[in-house]
Protein backbone atom coordinates (compact mmCIF):
# COMPACT_ATOMS: atom_id res chain seq x y z
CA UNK A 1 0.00 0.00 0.00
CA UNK A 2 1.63 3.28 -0.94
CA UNK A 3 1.42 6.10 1.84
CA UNK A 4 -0.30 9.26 0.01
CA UNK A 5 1.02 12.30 1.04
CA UNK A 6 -0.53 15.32 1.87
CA UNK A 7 -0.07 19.59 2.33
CA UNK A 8 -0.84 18.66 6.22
CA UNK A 9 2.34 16.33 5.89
CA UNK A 10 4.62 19.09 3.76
CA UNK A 11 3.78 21.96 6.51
CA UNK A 12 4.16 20.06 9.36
CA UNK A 13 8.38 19.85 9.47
CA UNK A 14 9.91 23.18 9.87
CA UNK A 15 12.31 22.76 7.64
CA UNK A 16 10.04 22.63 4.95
CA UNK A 17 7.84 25.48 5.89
CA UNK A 18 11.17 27.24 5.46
CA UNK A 19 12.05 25.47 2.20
CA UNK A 20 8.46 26.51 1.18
CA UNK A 21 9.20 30.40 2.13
CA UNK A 22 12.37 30.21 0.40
CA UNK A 23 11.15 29.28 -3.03
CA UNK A 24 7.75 31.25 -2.32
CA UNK A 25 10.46 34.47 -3.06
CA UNK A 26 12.10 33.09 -6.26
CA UNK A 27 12.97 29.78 -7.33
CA UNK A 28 16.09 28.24 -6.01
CA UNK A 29 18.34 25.19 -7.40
CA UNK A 30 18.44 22.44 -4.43
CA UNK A 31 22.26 23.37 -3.49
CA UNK A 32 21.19 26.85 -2.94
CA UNK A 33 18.60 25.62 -0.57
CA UNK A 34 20.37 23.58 1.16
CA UNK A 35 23.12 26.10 1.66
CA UNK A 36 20.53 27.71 4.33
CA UNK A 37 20.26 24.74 6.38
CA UNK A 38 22.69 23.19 8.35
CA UNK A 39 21.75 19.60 6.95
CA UNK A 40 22.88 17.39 3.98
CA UNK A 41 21.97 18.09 0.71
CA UNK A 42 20.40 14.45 0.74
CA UNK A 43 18.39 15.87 3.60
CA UNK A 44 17.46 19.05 1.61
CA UNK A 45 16.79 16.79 -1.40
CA UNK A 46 14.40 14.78 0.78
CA UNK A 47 12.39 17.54 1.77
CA UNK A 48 12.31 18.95 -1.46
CA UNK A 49 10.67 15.52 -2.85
CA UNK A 50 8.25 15.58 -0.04
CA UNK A 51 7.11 18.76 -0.75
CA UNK A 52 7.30 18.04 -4.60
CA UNK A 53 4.93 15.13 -4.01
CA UNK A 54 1.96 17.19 -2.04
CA UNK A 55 2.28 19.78 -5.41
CA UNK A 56 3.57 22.63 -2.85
CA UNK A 57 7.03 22.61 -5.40
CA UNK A 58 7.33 22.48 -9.15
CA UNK A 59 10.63 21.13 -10.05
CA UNK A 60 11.40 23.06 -13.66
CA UNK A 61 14.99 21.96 -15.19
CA UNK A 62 16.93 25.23 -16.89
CA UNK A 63 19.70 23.56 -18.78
CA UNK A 64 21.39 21.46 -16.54
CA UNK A 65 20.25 23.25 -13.33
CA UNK A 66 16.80 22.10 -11.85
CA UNK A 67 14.73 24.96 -10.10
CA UNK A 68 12.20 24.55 -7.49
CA UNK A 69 9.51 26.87 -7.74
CA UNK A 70 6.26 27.51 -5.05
CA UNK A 71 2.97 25.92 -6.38
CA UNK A 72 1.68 27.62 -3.11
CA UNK A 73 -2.12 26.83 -4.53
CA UNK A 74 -2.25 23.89 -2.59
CA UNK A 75 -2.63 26.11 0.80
CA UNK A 76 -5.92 26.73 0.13
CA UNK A 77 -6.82 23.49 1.95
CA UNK A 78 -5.05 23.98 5.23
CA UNK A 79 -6.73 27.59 5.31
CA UNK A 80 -10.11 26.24 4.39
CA UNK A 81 -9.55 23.75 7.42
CA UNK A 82 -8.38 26.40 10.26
CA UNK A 83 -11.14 28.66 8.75
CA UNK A 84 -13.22 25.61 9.54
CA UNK A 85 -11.73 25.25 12.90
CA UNK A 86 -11.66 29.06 13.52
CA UNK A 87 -15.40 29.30 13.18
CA UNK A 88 -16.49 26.41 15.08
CA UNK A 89 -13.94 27.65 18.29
CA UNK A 90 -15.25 31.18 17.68
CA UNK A 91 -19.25 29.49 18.36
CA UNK A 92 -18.25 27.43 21.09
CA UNK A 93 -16.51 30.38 23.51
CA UNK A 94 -19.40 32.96 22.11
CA UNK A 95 -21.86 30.02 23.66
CA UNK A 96 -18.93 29.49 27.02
CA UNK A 97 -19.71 33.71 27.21
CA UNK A 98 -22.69 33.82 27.02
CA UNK A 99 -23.20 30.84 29.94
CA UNK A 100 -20.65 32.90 32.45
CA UNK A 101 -22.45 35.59 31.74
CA UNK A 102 -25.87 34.14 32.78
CA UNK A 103 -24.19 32.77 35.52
CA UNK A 104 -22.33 35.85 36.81
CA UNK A 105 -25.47 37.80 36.33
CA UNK A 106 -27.50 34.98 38.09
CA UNK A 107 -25.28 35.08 40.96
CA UNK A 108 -25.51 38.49 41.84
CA UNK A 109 -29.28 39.11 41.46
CA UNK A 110 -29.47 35.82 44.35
CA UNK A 111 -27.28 38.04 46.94
């Protein structure tokens, strides 16, 4: 069974949030990458294929340099999810203030 991977997977490491940031300026070769990082280039070139895999990098070859380049569309899903997240956290503590609020008021009208 082959393991699918997804933007949830490519943004969880920090390395490749930084990776992402990198190439979301201009598009970088994988040795200038991984002369950021205080890692292999193997390493780099892992994260790079990782990130290549969820569609977060385009991999475009300019002669006999290849370039990876931000394909930052793929986002939209991990923002559509904390909006998600945002708006169901933003009902619950609206509903938790309102409650306190009943109860603080209820508690001073029995004294």
């Amino acid at each position: 069974m082959e393991l699918r991977r997804d933007v949830f997977q490519a943004i969880a490491d920090p390395t490749r949030r930084q990776i992402i940031e990198m190439v979301a300026r201009q598009p970088l070769n994988v040795n200038a990458i991984a002369e950021c990082f205080n890692v292999s280039r193997q390493a780099v070139s892992l994260h790079v294929k990782i990130l290549t895999e969820c569609g977060l990098i385009l991999i475009k070859k300019q002669g006999r340099e290849r370039y990876c380049e931000a394909r930052l569309e793929q986002l939209q899903e991990v923002t559509t999810w904390v909006d998600h997240c945002r708006q169901f956290w933003a009902t619950q503590f609206k509903s938790l203030d309102s409650y306190l609020q009943q109860v603080q008021t209820g508690k001073k009208s029995d004294k």
